[in-house]
Protein backbone atom coordinates (compact mmCIF):
# COMPACT_ATOMS: atom_id res chain seq x y z
CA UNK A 1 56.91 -32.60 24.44
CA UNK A 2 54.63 -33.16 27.23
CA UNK A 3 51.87 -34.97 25.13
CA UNK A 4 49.36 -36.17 27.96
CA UNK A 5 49.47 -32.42 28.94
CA UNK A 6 48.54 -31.27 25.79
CA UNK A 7 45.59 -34.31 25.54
CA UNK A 8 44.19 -32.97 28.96
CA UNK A 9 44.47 -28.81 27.68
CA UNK A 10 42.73 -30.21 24.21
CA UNK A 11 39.89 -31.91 26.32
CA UNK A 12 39.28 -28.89 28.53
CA UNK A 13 39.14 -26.81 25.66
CA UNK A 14 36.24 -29.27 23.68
CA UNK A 15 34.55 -29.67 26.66
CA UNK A 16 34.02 -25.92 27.53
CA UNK A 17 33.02 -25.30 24.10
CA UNK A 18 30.62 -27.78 24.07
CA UNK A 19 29.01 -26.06 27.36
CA UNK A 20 29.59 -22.60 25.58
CA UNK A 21 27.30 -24.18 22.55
CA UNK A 22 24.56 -25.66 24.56
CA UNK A 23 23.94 -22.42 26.49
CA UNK A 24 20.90 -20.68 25.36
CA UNK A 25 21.60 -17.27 24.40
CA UNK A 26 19.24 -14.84 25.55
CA UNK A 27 16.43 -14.08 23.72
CA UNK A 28 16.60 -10.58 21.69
CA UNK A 29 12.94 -9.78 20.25
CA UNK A 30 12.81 -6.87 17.64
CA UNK A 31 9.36 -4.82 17.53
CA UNK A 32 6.60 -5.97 14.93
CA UNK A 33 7.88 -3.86 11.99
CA UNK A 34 5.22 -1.27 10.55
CA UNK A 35 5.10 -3.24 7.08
CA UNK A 36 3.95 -6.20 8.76
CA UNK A 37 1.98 -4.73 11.46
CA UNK A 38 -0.03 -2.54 8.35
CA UNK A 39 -0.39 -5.41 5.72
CA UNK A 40 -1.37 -7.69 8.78
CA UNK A 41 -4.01 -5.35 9.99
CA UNK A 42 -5.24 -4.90 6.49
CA UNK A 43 -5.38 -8.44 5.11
CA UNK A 44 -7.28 -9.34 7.42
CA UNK A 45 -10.18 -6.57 7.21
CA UNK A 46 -9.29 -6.98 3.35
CA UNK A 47 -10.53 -10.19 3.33
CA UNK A 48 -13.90 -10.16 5.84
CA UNK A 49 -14.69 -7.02 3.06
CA UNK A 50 -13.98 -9.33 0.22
CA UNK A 51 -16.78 -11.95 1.94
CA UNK A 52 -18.66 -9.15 2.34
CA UNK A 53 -18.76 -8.52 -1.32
CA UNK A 54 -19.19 -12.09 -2.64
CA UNK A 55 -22.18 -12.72 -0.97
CA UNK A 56 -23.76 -9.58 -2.62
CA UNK A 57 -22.37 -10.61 -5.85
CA UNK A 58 -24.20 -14.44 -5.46
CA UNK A 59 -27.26 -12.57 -5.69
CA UNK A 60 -29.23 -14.05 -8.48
CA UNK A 61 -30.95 -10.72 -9.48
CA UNK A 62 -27.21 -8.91 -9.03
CA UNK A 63 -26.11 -11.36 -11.28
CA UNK A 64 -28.90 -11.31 -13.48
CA UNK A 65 -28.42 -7.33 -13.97
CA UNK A 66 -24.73 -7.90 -14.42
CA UNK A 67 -25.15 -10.44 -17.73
CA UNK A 68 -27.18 -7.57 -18.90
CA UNK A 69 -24.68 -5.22 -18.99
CA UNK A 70 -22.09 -8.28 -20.59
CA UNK A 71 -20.12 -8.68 -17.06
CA UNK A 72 -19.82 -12.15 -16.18
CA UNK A 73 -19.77 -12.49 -12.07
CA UNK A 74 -16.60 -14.46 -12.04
CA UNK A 75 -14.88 -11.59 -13.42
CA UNK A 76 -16.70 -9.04 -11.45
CA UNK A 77 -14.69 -10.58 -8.72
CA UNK A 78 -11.46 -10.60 -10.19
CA UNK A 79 -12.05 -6.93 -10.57
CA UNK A 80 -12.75 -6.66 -7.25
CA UNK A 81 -9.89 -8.53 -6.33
CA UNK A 82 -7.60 -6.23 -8.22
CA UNK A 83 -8.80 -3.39 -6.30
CA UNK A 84 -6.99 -1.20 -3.58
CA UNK A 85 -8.15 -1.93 0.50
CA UNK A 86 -9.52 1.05 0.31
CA UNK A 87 -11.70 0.42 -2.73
CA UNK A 88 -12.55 -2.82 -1.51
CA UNK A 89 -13.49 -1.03 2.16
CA UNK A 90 -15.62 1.30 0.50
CA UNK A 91 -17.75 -1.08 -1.57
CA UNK A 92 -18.05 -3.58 1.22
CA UNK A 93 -19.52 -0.49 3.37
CA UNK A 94 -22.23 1.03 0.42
CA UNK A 95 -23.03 -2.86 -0.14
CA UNK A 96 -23.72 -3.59 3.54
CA UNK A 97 -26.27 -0.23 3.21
CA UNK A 98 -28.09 -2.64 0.84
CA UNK A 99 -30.59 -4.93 2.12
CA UNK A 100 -29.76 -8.41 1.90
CA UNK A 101 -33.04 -9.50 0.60
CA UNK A 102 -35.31 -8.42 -2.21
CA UNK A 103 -34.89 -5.74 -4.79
CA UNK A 104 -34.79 -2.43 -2.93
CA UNK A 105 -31.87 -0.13 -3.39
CA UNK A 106 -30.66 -3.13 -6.08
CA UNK A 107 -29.87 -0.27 -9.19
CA UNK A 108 -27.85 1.60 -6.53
CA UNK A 109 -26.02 -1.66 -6.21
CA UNK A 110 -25.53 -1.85 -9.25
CA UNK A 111 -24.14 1.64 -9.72
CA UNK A 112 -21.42 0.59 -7.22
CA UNK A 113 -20.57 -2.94 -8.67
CA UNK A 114 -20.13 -1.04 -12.07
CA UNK A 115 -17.47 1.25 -10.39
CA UNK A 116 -15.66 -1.43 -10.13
CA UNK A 117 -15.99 -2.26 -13.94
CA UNK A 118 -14.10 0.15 -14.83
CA UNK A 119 -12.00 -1.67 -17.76
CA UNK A 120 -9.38 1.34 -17.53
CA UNK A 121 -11.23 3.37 -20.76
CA UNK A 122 -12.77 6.45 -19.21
CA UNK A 123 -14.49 5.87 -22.46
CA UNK A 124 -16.10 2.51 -21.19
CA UNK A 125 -16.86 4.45 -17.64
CA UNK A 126 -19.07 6.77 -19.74
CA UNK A 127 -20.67 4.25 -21.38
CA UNK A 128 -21.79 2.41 -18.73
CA UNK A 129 -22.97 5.30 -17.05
CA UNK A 130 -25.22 5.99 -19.45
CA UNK A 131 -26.31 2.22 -19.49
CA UNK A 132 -27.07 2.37 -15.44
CA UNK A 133 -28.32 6.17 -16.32
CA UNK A 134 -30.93 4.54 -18.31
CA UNK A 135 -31.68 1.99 -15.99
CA UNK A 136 -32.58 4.01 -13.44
CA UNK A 137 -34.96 6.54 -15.93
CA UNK A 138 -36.37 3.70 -15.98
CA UNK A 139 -37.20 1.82 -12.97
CA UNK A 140 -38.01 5.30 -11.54
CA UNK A 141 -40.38 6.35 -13.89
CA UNK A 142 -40.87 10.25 -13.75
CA UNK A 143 -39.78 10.49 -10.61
CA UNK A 144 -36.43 11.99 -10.00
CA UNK A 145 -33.62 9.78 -10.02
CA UNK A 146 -29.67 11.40 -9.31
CA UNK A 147 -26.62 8.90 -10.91
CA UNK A 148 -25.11 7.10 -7.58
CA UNK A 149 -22.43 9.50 -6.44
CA UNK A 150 -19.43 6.53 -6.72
CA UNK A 151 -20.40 6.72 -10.77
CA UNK A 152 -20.46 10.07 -11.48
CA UNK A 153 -16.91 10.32 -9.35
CA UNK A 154 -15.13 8.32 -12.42
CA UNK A 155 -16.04 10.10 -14.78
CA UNK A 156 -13.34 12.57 -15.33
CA UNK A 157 -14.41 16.61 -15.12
CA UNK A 158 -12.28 18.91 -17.09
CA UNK A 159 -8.86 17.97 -19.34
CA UNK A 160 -5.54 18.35 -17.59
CA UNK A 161 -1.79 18.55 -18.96
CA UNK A 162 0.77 19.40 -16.78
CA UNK A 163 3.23 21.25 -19.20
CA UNK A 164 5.87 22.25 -16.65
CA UNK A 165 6.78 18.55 -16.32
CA UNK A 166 10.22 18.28 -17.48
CA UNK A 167 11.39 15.99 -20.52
CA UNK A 168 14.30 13.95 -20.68
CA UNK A 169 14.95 11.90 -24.15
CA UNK A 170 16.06 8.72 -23.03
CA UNK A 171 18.83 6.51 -24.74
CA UNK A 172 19.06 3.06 -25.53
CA UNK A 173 17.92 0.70 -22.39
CA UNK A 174 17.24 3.46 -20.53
CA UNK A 175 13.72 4.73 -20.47
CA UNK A 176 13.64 3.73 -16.53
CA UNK A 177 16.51 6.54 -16.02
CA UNK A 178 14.72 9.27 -18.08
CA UNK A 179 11.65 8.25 -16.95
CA UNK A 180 12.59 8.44 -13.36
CA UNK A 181 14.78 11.97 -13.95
CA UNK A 182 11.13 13.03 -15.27
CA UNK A 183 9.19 12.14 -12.03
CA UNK A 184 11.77 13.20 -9.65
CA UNK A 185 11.89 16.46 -11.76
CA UNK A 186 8.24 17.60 -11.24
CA UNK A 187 8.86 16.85 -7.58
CA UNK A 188 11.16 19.32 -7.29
CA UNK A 189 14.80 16.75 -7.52
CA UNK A 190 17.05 17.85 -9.97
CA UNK A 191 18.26 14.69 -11.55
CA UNK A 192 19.77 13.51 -15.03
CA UNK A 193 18.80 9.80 -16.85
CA UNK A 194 22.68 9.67 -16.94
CA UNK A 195 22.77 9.74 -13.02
CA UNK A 196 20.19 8.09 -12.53
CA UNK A 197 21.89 4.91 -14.52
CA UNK A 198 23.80 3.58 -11.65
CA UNK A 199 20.83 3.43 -9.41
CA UNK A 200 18.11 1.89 -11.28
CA UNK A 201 19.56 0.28 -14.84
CA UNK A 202 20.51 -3.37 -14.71
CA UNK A 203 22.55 -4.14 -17.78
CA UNK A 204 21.65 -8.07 -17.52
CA UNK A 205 18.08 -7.27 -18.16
CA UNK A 206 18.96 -4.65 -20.39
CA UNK A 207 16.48 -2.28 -18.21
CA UNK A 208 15.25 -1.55 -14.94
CA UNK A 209 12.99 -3.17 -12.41
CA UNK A 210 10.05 -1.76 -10.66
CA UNK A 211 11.88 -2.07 -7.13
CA UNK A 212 15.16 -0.57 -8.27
CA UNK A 213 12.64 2.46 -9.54
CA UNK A 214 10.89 2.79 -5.93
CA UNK A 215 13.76 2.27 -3.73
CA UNK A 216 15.57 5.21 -6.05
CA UNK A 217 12.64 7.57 -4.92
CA UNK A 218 13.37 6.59 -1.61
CA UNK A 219 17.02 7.55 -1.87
CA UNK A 220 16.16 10.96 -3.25
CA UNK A 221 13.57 10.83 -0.52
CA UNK A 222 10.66 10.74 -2.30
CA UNK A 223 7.56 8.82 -1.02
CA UNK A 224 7.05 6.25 -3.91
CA UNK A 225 3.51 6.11 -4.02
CA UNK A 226 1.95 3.23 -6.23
CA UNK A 227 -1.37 3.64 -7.26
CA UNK A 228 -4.27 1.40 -7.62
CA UNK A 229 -4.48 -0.28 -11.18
CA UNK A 230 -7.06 2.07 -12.80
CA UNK A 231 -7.14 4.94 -15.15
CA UNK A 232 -9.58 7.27 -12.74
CA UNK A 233 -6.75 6.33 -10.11
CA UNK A 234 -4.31 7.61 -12.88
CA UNK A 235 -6.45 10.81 -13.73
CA UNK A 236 -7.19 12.08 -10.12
CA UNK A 237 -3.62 12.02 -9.74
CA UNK A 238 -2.83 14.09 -13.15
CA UNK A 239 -5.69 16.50 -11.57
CA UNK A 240 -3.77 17.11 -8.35
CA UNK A 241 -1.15 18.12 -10.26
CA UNK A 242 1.27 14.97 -10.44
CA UNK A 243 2.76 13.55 -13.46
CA UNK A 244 2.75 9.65 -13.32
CA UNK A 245 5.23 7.05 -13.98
CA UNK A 246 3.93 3.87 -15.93
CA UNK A 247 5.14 0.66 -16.51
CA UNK A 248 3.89 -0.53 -20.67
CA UNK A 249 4.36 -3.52 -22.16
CA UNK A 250 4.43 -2.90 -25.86
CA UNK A 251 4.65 -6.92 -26.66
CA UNK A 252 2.62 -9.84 -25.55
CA UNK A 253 2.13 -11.45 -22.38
CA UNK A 254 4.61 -14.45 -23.50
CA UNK A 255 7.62 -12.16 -25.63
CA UNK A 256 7.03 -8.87 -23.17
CA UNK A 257 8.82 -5.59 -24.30
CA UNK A 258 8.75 -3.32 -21.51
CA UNK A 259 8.47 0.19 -21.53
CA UNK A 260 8.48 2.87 -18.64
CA UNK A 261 6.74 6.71 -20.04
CA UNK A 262 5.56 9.43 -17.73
CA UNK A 263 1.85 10.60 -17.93
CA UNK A 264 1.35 14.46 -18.11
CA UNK A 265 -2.28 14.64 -19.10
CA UNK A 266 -5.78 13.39 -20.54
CA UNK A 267 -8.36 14.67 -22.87
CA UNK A 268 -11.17 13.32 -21.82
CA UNK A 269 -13.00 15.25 -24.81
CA UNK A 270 -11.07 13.16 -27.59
CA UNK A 271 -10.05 10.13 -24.41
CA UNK A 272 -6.75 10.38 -25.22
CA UNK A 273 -3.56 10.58 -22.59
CA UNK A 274 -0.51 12.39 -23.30
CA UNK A 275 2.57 10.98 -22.24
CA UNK A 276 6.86 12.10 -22.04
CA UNK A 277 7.81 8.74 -23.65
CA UNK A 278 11.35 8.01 -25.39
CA UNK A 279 12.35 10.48 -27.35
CA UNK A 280 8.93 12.19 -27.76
CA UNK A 281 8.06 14.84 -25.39
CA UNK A 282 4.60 15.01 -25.98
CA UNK A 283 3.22 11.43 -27.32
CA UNK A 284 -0.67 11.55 -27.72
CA UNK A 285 -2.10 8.18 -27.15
CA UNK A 286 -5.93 6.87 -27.69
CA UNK A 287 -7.16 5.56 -24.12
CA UNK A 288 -8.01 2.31 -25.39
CA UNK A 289 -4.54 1.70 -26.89
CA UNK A 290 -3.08 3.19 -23.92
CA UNK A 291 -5.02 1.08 -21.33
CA UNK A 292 -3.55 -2.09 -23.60
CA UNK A 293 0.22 -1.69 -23.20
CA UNK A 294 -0.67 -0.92 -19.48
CA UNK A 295 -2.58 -3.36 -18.84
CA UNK A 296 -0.50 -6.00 -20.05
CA UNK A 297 1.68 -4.50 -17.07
CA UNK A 298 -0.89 -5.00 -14.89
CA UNK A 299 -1.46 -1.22 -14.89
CA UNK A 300 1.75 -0.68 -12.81
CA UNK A 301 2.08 3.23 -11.74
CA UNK A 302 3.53 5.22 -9.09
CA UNK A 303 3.87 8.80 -8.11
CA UNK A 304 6.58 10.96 -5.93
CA UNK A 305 5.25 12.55 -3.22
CA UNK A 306 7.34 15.16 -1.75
CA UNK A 307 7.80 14.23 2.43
CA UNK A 308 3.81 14.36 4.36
CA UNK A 309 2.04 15.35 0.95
CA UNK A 310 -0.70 13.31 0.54
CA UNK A 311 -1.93 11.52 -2.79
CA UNK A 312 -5.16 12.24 -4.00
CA UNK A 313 -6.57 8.77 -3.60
CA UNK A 314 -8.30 8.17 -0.35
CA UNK A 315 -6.48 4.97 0.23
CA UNK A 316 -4.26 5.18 3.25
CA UNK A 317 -2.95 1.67 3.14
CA UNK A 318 -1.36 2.51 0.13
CA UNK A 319 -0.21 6.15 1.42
CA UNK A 320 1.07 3.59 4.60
CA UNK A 321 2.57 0.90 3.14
CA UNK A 322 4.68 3.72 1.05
CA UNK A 323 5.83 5.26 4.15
CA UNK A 324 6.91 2.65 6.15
CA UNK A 325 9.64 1.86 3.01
CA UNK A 326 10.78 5.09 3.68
CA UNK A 327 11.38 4.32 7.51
CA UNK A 328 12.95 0.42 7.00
CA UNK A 329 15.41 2.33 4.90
CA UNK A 330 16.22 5.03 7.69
CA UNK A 331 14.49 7.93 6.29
CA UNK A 332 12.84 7.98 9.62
CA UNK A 333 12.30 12.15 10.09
CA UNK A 334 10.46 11.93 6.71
CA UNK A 335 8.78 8.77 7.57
CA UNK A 336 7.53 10.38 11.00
CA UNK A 337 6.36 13.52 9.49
CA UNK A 338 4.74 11.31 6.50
CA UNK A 339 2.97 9.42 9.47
CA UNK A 340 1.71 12.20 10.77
CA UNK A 341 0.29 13.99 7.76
CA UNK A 342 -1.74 10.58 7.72
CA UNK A 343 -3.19 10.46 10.96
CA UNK A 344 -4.10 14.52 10.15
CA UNK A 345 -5.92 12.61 6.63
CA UNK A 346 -7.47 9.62 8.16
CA UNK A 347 -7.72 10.74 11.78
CA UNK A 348 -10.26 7.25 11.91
CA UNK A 349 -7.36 5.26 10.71
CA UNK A 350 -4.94 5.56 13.73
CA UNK A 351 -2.45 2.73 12.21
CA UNK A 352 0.14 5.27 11.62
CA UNK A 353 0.50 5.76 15.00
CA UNK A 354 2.62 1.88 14.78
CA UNK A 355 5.20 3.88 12.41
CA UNK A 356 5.56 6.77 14.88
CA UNK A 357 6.33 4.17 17.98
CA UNK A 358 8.57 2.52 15.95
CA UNK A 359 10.45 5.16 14.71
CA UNK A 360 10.98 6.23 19.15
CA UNK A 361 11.76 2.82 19.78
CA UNK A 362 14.48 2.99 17.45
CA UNK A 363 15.91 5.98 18.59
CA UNK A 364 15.80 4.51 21.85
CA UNK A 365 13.05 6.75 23.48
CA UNK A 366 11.10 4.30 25.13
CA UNK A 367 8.24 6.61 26.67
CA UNK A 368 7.21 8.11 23.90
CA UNK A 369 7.22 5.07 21.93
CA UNK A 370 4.25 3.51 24.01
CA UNK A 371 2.47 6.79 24.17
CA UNK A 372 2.34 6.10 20.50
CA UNK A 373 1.36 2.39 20.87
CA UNK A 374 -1.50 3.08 23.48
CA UNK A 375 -2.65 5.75 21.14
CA UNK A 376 -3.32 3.26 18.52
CA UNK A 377 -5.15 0.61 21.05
CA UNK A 378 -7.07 3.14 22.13
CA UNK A 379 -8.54 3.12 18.50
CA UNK A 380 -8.09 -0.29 17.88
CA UNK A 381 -7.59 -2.47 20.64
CA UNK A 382 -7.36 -5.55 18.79
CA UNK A 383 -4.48 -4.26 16.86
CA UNK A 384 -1.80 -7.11 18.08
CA UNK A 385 1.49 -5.65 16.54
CA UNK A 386 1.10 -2.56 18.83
CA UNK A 387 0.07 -4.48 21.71
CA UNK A 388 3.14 -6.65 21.46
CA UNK A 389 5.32 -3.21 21.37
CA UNK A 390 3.89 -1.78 23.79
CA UNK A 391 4.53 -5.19 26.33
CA UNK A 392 8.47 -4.39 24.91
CA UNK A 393 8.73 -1.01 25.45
CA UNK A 394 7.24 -1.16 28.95
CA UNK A 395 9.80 -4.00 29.39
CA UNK A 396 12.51 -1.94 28.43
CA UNK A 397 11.24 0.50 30.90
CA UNK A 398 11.32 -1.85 33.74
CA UNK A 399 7.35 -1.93 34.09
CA UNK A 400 7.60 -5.84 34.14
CA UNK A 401 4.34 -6.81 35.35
CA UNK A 402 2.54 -4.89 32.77
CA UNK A 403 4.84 -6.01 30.09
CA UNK A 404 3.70 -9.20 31.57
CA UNK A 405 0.10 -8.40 31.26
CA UNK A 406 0.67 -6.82 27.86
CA UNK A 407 2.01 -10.04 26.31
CA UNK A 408 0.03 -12.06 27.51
CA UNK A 409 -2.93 -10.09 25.66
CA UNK A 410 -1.01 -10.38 22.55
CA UNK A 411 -0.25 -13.65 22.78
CA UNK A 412 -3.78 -14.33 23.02
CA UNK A 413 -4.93 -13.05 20.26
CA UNK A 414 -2.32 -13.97 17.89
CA UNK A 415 -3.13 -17.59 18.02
CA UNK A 416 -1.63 -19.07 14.89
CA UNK A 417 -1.82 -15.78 13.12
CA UNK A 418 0.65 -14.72 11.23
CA UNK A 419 2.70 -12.45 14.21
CA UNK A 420 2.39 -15.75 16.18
CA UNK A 421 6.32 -16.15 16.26
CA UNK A 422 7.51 -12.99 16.87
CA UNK A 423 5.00 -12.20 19.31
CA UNK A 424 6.42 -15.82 21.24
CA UNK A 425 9.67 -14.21 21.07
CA UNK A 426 8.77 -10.88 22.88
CA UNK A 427 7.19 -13.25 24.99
CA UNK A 428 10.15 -15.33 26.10
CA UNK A 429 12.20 -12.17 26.12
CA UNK A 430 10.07 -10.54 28.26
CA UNK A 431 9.69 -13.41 30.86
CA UNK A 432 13.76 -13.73 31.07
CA UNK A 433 14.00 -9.90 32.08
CA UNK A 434 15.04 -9.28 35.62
CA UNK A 435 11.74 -8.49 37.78
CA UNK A 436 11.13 -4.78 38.23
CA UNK A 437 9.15 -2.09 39.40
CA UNK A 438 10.79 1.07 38.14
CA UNK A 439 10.04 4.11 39.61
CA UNK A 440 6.99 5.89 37.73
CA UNK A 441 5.58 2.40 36.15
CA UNK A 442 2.27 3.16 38.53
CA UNK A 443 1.26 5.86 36.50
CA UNK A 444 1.25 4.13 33.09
């Protein structure tokens, strides 16, 4: 055997993979997913409303008003904190209506901070209305005074139970699987618990987990829409004509025993809700003992939305963030539909115009995928994740100088934000394309 031939072969073949392996590979940058280019967006509008808020709530007459009524401040915040962007949005804007100094408009301050009280009890809303009711009888004197609108809009109106709702006893373990057959029932899926099992029910837990429950909707393509934690939220939804799923914890925080029911309706005459739980079809539960159990599940609820119907909340971030599951699990004609029913909701809110580039990019159509990005910049031009899209689709295009000038804008304002990275990797793939002026790149 020829060994010094076989040393030389060997040492060719180490030496080219050792060139192979310090090679760069090119660069391959994926578009800023809708999730993150949503929760982005929102976090950071979430949290110049949440300063907003604060520095109403340091008010020492605010304060003063809210030890009357037995609120401490610190946990006026953590109700705040609890709320939805939306809800958070909207008190930031009726607060900023409010001068800054002395005590004009302060009751109608009030009035809004107190919406945010809400303990879950519709009871307790009423209560407190009529506490702020009195308030302002009195400040005004004989003049006439109306209840701020954002009060009277928790109270809830007229009782509701949604009979047609179909029941489903559940077995042992599985009150996620009848509970789910329940939901997807009223929206119009015919499903069985027994079905169901394989999908959601984790026999090491003895139960099933809150994301096993939502990506199920998803599969039966569903929109799972989770609500924010509070019993109006709950109601509004029973008064659009949706059952809702709950998550209860009948134990303590420490030794939980967890418990998933479907809400059908609420007597707001006797504040009691009325629930398909286990093996009872119609379970009538006081409020107050109600609100425990969910509470002490940190009010966990959700709703299936059929594909583009919208939930009754005003909260699109929600309605968004519920969509763009559907899409990063390739229900994309839903999602895109969904996205659109949005933008026909919240035509101010253009963010769903992200899901509907991303969903063209990823069928490859690279036109219509930046008419979609430079619909949203024309709304919101500081909106980063579709800037950096837009630099990738025009790339893909072959409009390289303005994919240039596109991610170079992006790059600017990302800073050390958290899109920093990916945006630096659109970047670098962007700058290794091939120069090119493809034909029609004038008129963009």
């Amino acid at each position: 055997m020829n060994t010094h031939f076989l040393s030389r072969t060997l040492l060719a073949v180490t030496l080219l993979a050792f060139v192979v392996s310090t090679v760069p590979a090119p660069v391959q940058a994926g578009i800023i997913s809708t999730a993150s280019g949503v929760a982005t967006t929102a976090s950071q509008e979430r949290s110049a409303n949440l300063a907003t808020i604060q520095a109403r709530l340091a008010r020492a007459d605010v304060q003063q008003q809210l030890e009357k009524y037995g609120v401490e401040p610190a946990q006026a915040m953590e109700r705040v904190a609890a709320l939805s962007d939306a809800e958070v949005a909207n008190l930031a804007a009726r607060m900023d209506q409010s001068p800054a100094g002395a005590d004009i408009g302060l009751f109608g301050l009030l009035g809004v901070v107190f919406v945010v009280l809400v303990i879950q009890s519709p009871a307790v809303t009423r209560r407190v209305v009529r506490l702020i009711s009195a308030s302002l009888l009195v400040s005004a004197g004989s003049a006439c005074t109306t209840l701020p609108e954002a009060v009277a809009e928790r109270s809830p109106q007229a009782a509701v139970e949604l009979r047609e709702v179909p029941f489903f006893p559940q077995t042992r373990y599985h009150c996620g699987p009848a509970a789910l057959a329940t939901l997807l029932g009223a929206s119009g899926v015919s499903a069985t618990p027994e079905a169901l099992a394989s999908e959601v029910y984790l026999p090491a837990r003895r139960g099933s987990v809150q994301s096993e429950m939502i990506a199920a909707l998803r599969t039966h393509e569903r929109i799972p829409f989770v609500l924010a934690p509070t019993t109006a939220a709950l109601v509004r939804e029973l008064s659009a004509g949706r059952p809702v799923l709950v998550l209860q914890n009948f134990g303590l925080p420490q030794i939980p025993i967890w418990h998933y029911a479907v809400v059908i309706g609420y007597q707001p005459d006797r504040d009691r809700f009325i629930l398909r739980s286990g093996r009872n079809a119609r379970s009538s539960v006081a409020a107050a003992r109600f609100a425990g159990t969910w509470r002490r599940a940190r009010s966990w609820a959700m709703v299936a939305l059929r594909p583009a119907e919208l939930p009754a909340d005003d909260d699109s971030q929600r309605y968004l963030e519920a969509i763009s599951g559907l899409e990063a699990t390739g229900h994309r004609t839903i999602a895109e539909r969904s996205y659109r029913a949005a933008l026909a909701r919240w035509p101010d809110d253009a963010r769903a115009w992200l899901g509907i580039g991303n969903i063209a990019w990823a069928a490859g159509q690279w036109p219509q995928a930046e008419a979609a990005y430079r619909a949203l910049l024309a709304q919101q031009p500081d909106n980063i994740a579709a800037r950096n899209n837009l630099a990738l689709s025009l790339s893909r295009q072959g409009c390289s100088s303005l994919a240039h000038a596109e991610i170079e804008r992006a790059l600017s304002a990302a800073g050390n934000g958290p899109l920093a990275g990916e945006i630096a990797d659109s970047a670098r793939e962007i700058r290794a394309a091939p120069a090119q002026a493809a034909a029609g790149c004038q008129n963009h």
